[in-house]
PDB file of N, CA and C in Angstrom:
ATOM      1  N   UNK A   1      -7.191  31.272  20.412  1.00  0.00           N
ATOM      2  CA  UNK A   1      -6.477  30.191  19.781  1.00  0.00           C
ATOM      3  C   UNK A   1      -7.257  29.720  18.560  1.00  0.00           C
ATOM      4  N   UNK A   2      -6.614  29.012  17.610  1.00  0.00           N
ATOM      5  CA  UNK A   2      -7.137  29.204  16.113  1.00  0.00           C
ATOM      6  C   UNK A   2      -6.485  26.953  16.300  1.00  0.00           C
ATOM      7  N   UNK A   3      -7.886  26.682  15.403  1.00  0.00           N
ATOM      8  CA  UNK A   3      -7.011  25.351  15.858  1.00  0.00           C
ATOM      9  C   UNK A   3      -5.996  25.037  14.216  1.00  0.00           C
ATOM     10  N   UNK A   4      -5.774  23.871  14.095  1.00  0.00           N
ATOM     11  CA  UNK A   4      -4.582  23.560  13.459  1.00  0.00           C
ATOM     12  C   UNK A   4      -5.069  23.271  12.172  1.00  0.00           C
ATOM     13  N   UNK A   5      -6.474  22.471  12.302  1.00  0.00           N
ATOM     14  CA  UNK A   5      -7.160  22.522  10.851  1.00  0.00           C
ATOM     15  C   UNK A   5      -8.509  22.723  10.778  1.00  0.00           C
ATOM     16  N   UNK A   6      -9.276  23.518  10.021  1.00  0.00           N
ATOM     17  CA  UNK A   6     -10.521  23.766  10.410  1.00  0.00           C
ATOM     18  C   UNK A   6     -11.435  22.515  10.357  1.00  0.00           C
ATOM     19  N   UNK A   7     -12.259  21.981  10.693  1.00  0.00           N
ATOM     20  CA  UNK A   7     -13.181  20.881  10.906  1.00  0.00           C
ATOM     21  C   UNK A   7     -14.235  21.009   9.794  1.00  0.00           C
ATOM     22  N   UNK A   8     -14.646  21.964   9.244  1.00  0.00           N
ATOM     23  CA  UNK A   8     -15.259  21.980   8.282  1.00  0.00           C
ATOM     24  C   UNK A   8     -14.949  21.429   7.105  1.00  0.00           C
ATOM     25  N   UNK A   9     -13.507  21.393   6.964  1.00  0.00           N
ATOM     26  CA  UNK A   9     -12.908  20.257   5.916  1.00  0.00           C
ATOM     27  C   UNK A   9     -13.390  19.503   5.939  1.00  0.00           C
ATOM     28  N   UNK A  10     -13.460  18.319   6.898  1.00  0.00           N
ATOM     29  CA  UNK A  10     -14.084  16.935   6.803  1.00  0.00           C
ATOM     30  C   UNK A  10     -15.377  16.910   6.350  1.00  0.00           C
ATOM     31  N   UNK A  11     -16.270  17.762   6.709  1.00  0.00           N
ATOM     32  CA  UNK A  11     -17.268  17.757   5.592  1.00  0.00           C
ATOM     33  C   UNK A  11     -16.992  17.356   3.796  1.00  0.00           C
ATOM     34  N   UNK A  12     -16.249  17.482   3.654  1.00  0.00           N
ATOM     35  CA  UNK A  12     -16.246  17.441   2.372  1.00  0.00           C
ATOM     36  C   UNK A  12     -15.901  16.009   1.914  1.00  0.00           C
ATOM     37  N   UNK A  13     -16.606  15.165   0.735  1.00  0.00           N
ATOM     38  CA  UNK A  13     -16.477  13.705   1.037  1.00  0.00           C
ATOM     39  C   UNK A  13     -14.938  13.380   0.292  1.00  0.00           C
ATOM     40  N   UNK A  14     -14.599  14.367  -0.728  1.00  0.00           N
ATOM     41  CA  UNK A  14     -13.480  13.893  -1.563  1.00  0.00           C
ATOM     42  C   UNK A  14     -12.322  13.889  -0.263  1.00  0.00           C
ATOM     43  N   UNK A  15     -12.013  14.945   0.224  1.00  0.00           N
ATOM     44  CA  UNK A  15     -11.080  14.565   1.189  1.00  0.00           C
ATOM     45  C   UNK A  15     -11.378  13.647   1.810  1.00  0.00           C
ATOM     46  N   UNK A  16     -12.826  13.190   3.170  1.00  0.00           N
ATOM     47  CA  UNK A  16     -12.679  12.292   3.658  1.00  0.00           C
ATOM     48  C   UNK A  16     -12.507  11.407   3.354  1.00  0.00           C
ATOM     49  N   UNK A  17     -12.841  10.607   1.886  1.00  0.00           N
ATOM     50  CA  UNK A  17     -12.489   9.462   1.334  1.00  0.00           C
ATOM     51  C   UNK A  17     -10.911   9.157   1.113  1.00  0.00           C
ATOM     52  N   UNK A  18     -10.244  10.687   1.088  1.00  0.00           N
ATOM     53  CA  UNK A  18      -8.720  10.361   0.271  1.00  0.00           C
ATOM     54  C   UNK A  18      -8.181  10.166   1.703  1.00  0.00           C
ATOM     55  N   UNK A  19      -8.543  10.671   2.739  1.00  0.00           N
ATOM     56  CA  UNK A  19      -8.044  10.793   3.865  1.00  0.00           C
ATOM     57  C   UNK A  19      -8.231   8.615   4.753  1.00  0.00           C
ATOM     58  N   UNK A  20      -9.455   8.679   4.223  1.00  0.00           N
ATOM     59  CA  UNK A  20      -9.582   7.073   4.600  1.00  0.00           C
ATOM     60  C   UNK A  20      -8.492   6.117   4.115  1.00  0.00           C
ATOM     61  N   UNK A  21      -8.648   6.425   2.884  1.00  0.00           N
ATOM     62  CA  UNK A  21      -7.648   5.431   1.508  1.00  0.00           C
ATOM     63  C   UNK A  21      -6.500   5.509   2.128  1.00  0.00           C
ATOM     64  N   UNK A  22      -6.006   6.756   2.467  1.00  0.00           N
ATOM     65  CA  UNK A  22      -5.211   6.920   2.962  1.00  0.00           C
ATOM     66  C   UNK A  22      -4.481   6.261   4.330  1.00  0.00           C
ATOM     67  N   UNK A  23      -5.607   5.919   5.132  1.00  0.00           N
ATOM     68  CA  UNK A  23      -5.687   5.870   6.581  1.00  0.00           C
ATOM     69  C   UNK A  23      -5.346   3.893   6.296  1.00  0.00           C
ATOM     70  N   UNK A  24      -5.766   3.845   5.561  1.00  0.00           N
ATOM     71  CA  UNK A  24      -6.013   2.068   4.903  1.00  0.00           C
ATOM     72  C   UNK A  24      -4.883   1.809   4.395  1.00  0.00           C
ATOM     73  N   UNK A  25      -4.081   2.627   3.481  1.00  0.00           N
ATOM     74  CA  UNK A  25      -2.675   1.963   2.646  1.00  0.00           C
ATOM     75  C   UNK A  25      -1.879   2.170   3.706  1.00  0.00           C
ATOM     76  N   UNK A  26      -1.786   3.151   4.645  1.00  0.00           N
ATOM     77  CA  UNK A  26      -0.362   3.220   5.224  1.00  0.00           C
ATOM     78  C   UNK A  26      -0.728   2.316   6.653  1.00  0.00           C
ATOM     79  N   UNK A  27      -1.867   1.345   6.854  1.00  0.00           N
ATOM     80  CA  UNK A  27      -2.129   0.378   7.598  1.00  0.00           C
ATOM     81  C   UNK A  27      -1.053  -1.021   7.532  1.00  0.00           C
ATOM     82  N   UNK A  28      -1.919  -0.972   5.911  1.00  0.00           N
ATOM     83  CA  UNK A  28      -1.091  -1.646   5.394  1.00  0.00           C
ATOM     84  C   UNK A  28       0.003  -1.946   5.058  1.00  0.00           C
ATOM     85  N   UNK A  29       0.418  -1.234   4.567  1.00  0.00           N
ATOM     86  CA  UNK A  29       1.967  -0.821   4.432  1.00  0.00           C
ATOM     87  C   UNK A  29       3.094  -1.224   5.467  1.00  0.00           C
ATOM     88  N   UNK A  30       2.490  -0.046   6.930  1.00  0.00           N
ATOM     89  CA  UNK A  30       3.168  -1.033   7.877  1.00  0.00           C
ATOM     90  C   UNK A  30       3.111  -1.885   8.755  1.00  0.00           C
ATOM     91  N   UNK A  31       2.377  -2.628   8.557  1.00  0.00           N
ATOM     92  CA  UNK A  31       1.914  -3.847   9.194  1.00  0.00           C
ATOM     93  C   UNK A  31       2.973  -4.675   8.163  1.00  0.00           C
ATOM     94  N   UNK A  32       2.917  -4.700   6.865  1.00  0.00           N
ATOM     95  CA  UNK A  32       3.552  -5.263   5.991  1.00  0.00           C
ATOM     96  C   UNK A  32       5.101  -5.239   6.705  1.00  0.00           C
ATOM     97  N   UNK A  33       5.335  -3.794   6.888  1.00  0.00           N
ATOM     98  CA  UNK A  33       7.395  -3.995   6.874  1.00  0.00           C
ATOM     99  C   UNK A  33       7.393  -4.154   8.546  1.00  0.00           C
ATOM    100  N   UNK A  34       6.342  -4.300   9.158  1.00  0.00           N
ATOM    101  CA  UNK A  34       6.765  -4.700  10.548  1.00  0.00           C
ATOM    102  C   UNK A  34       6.375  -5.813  10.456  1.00  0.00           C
ATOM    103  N   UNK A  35       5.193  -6.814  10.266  1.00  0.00           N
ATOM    104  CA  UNK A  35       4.858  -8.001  10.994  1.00  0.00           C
ATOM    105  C   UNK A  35       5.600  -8.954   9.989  1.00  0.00           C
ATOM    106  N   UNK A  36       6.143  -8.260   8.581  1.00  0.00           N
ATOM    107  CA  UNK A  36       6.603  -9.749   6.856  1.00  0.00           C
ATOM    108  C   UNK A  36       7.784  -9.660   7.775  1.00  0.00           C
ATOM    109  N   UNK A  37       8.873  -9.241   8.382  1.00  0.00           N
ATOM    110  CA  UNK A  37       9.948 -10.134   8.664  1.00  0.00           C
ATOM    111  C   UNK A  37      10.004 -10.614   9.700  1.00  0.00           C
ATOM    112  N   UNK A  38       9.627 -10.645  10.573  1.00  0.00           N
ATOM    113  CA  UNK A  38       9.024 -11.400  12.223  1.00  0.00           C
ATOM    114  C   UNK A  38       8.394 -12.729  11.167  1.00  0.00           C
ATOM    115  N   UNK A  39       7.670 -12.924  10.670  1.00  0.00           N
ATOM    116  CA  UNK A  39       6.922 -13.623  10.121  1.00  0.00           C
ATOM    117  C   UNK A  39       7.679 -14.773   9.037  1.00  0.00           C
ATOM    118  N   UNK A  40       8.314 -13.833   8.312  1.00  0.00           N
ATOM    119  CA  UNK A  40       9.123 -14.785   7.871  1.00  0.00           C
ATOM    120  C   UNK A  40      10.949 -15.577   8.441  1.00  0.00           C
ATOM    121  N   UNK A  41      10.756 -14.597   9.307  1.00  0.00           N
ATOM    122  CA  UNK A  41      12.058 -15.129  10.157  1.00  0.00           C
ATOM    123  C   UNK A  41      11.804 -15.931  11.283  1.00  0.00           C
ATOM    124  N   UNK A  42      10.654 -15.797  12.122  1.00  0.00           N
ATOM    125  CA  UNK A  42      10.434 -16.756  13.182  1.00  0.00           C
ATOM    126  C   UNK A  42       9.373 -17.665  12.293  1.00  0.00           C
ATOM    127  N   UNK A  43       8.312 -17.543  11.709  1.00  0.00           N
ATOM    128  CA  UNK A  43       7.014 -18.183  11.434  1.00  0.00           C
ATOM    129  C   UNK A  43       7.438 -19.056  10.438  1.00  0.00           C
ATOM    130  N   UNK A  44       8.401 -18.974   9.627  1.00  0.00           N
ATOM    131  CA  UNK A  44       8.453 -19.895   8.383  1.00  0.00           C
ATOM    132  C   UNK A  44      10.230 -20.096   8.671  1.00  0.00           C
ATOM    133  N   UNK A  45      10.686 -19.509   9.450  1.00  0.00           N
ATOM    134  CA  UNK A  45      12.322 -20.276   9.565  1.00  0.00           C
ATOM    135  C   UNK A  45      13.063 -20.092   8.679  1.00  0.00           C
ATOM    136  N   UNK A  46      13.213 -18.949   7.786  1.00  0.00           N
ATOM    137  CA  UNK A  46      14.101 -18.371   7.391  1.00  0.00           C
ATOM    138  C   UNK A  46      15.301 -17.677   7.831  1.00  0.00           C
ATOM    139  N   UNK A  47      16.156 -17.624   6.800  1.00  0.00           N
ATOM    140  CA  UNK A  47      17.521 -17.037   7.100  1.00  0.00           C
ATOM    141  C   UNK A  47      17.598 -16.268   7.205  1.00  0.00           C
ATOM    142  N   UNK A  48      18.112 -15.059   7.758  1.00  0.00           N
ATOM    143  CA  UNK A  48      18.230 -13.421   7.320  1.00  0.00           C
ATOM    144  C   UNK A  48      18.493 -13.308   6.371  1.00  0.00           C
ATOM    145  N   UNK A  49      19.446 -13.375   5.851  1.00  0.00           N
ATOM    146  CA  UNK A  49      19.906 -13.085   4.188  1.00  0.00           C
ATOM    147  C   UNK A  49      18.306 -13.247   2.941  1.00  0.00           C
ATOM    148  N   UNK A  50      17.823 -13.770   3.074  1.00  0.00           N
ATOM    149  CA  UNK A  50      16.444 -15.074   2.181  1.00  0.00           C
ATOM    150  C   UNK A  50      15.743 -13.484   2.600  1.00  0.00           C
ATOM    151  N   UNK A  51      15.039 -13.553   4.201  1.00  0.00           N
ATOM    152  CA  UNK A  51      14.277 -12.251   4.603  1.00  0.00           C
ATOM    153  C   UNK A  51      14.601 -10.628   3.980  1.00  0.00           C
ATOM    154  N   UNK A  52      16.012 -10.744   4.034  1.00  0.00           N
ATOM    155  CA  UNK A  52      16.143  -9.412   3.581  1.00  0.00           C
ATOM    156  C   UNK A  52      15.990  -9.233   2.191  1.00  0.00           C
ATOM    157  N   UNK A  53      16.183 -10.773   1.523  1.00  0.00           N
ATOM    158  CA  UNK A  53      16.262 -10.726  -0.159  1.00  0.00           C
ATOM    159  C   UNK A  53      14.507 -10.604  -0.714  1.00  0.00           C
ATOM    160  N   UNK A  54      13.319 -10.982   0.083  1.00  0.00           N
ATOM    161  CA  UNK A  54      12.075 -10.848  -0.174  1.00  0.00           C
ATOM    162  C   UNK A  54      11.545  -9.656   0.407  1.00  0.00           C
ATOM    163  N   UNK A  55      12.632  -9.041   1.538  1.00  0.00           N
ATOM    164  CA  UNK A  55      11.926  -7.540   1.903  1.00  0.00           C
ATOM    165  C   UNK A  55      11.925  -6.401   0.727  1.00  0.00           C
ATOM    166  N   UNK A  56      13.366  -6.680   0.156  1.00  0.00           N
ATOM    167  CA  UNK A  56      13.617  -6.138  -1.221  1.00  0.00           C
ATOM    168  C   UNK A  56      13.237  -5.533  -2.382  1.00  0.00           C
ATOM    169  N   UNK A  57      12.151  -6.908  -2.422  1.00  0.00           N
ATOM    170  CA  UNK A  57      11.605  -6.893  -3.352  1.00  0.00           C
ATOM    171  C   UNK A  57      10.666  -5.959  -3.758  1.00  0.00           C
ATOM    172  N   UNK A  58       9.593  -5.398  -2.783  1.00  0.00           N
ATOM    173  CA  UNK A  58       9.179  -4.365  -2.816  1.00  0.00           C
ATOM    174  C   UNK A  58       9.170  -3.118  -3.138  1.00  0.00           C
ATOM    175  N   UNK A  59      10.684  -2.199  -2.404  1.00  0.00           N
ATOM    176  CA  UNK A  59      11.354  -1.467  -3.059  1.00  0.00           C
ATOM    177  C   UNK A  59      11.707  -1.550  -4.601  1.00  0.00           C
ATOM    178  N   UNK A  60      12.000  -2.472  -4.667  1.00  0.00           N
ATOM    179  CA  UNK A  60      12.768  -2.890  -6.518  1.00  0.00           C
ATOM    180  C   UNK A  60      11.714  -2.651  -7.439  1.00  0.00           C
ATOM    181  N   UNK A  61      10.620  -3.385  -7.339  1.00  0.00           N
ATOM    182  CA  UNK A  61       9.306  -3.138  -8.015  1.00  0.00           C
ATOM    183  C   UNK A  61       9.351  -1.622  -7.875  1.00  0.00           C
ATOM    184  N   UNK A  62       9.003  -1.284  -6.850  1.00  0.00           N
ATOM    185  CA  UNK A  62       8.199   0.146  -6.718  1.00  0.00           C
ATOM    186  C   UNK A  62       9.652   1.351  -7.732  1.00  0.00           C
ATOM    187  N   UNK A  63      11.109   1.324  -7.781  1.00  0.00           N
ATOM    188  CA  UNK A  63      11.556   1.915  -7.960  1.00  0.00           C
ATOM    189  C   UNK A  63      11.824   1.397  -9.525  1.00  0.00           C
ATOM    190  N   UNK A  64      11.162   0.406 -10.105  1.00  0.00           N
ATOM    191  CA  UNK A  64      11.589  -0.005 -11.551  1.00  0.00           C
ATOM    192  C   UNK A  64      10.109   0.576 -12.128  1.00  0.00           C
ATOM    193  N   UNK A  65       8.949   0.602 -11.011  1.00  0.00           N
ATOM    194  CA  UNK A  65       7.851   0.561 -11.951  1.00  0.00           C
ATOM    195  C   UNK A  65       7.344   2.391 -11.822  1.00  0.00           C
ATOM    196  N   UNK A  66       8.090   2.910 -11.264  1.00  0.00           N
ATOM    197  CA  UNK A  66       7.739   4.679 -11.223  1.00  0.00           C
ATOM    198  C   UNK A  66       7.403   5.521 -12.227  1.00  0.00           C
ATOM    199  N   UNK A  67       8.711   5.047 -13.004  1.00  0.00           N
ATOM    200  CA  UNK A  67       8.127   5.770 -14.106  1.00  0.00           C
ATOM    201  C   UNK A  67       7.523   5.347 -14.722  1.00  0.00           C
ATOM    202  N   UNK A  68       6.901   3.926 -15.660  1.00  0.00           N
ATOM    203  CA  UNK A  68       6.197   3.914 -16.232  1.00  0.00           C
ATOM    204  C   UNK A  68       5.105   3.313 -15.658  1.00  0.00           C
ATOM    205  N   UNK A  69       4.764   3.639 -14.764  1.00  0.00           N
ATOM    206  CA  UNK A  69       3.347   3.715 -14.047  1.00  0.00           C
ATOM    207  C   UNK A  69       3.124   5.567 -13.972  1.00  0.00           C
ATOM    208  N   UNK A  70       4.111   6.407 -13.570  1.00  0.00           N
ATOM    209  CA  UNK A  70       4.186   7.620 -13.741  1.00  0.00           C
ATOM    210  C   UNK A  70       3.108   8.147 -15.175  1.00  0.00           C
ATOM    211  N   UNK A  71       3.466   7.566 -16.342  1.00  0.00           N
ATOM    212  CA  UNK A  71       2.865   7.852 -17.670  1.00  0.00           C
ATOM    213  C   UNK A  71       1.835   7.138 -17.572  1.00  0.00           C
ATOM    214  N   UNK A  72       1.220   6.290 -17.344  1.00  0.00           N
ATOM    215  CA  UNK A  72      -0.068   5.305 -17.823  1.00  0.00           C
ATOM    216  C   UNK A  72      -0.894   6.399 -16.726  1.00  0.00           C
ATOM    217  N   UNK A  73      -0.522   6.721 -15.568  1.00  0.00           N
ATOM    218  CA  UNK A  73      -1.821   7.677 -15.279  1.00  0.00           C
ATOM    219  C   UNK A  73      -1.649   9.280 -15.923  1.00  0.00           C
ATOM    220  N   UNK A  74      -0.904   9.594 -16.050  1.00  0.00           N
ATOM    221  CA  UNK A  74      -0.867  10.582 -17.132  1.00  0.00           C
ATOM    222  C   UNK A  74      -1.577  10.275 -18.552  1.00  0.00           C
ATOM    223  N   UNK A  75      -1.819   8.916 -18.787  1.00  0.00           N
ATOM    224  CA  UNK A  75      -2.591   8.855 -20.360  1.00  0.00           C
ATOM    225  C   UNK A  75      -4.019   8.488 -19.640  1.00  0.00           C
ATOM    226  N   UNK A  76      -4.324   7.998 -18.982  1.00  0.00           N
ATOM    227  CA  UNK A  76      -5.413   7.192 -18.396  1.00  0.00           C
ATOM    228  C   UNK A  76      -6.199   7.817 -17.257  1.00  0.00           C
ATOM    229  N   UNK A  77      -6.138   8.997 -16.629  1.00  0.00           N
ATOM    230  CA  UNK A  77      -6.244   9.818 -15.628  1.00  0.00           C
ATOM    231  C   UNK A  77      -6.027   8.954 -13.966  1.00  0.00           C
ATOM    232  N   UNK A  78      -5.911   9.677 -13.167  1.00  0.00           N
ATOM    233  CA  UNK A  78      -5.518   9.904 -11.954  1.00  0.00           C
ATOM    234  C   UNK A  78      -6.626   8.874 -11.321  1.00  0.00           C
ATOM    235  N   UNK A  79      -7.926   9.455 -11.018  1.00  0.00           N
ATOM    236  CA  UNK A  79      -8.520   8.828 -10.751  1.00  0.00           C
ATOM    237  C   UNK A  79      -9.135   7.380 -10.657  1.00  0.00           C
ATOM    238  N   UNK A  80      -9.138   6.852 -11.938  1.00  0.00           N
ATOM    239  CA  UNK A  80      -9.110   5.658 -12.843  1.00  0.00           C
ATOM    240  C   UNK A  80      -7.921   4.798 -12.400  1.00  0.00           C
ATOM    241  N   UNK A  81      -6.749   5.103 -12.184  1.00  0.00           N
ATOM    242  CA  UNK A  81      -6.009   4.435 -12.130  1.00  0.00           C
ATOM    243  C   UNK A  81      -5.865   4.500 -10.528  1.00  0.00           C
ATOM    244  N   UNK A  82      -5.956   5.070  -9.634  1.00  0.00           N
ATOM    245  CA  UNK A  82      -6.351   4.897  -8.161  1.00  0.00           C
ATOM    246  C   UNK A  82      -7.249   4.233  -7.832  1.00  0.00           C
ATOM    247  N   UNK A  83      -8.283   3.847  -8.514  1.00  0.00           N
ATOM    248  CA  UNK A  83      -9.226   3.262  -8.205  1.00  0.00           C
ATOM    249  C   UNK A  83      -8.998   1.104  -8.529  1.00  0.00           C
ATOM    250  N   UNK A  84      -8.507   1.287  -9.822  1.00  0.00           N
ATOM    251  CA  UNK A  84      -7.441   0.229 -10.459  1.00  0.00           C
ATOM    252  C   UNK A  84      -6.626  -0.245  -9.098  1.00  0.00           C
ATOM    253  N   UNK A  85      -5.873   0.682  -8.827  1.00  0.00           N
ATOM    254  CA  UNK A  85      -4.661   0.233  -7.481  1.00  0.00           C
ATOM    255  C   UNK A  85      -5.277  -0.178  -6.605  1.00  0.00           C
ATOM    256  N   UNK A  86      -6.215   1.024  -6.021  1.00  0.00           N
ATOM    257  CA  UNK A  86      -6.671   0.370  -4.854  1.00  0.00           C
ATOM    258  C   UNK A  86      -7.269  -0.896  -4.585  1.00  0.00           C
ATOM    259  N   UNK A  87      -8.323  -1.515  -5.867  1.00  0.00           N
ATOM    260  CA  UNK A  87      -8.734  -3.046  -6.032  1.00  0.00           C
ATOM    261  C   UNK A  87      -8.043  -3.816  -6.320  1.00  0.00           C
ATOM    262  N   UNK A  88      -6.803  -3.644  -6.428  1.00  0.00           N
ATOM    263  CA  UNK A  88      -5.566  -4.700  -6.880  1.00  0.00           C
ATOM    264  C   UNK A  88      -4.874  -4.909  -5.119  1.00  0.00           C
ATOM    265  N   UNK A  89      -4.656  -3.527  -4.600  1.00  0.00           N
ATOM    266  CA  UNK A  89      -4.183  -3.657  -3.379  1.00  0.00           C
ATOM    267  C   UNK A  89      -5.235  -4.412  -2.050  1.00  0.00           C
ATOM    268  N   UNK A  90      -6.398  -4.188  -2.258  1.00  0.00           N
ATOM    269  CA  UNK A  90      -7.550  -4.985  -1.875  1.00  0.00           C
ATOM    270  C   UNK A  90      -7.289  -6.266  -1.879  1.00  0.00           C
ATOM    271  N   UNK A  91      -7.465  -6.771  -3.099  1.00  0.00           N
ATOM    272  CA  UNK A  91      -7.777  -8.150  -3.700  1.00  0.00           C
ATOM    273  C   UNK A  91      -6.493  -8.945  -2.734  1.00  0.00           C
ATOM    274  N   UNK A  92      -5.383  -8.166  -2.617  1.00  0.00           N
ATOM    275  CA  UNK A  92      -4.100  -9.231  -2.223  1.00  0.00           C
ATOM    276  C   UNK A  92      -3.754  -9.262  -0.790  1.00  0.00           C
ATOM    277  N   UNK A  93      -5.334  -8.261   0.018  1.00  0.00           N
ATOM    278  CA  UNK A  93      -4.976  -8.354   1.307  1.00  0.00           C
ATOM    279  C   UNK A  93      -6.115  -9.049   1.641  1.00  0.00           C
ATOM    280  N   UNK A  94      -6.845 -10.069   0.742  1.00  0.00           N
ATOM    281  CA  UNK A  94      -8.193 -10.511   1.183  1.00  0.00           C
ATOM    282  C   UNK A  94      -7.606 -11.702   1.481  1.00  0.00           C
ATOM    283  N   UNK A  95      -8.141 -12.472   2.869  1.00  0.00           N
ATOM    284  CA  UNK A  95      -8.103 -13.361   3.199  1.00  0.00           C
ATOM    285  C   UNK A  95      -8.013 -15.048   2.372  1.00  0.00           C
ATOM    286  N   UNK A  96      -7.029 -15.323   2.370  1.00  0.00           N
ATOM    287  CA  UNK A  96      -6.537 -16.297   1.526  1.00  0.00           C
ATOM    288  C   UNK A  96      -6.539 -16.478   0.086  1.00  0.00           C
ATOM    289  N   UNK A  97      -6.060 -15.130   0.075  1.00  0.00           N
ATOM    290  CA  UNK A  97      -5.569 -14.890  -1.674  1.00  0.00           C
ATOM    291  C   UNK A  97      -4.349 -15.314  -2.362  1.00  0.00           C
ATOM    292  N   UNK A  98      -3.774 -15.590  -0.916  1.00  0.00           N
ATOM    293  CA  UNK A  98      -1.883 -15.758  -1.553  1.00  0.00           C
ATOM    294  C   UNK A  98      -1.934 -17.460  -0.988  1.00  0.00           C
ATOM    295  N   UNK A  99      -3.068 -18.442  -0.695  1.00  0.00           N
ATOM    296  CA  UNK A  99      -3.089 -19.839  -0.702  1.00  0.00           C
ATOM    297  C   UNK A  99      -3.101 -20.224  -1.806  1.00  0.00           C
ATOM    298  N   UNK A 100      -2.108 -21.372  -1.916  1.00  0.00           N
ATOM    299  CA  UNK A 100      -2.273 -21.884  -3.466  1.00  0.00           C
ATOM    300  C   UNK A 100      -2.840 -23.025  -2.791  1.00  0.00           C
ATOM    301  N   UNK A 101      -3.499 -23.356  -4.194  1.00  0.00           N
ATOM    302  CA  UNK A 101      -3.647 -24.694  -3.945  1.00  0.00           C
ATOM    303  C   UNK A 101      -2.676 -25.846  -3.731  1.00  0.00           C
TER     304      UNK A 101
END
């Protein structure tokens, strides 16, 4: 028997890192589309309609900003701009970032 992926991969740090990043956004992600409408429908007493109109929002961004986020890492490289995301996506899951005063 031959296994499914060789283990010697993980040696290598570029994958394990992309594989972490990885392991971290899609944490996030769904924790986001499972716990934001429980949260905003029982925790803050919203309407459905209101919930579904801020679940939305997400999608809308992500499908208005494709393409021209598509080109800025095409001028700016790949890397650079993953690194950009990922401290932006950081910054807004740090503990009381979204308190206003």
């Amino acid at each position: 028997m031959s296994p499914l992926i060789r283990l010697s991969l993980l040696c290598d740090p570029v994958l394990t890192t992309s594989l972490a990043m990885s392991a971290l956004v899609s944490t996030v992600m769904m924790a986001t589309l499972v716990v934001g409408p429980s949260y905003l429908s029982h925790g803050l007493g919203l309407d459905v309609a209101i919930v579904g109109f801020a679940m939305s929002a997400g999608p809308l961004v992500s499908a208005l900003m494709g393409v021209p986020a598509g080109l800025v890492v095409d001028r700016l490289f790949a890397r650079r701009m993953t690194r950009v995301g990922l401290s932006g996506g950081s910054a807004g899951c740090w503990p009381g970032a979204w308190h206003w005063p």
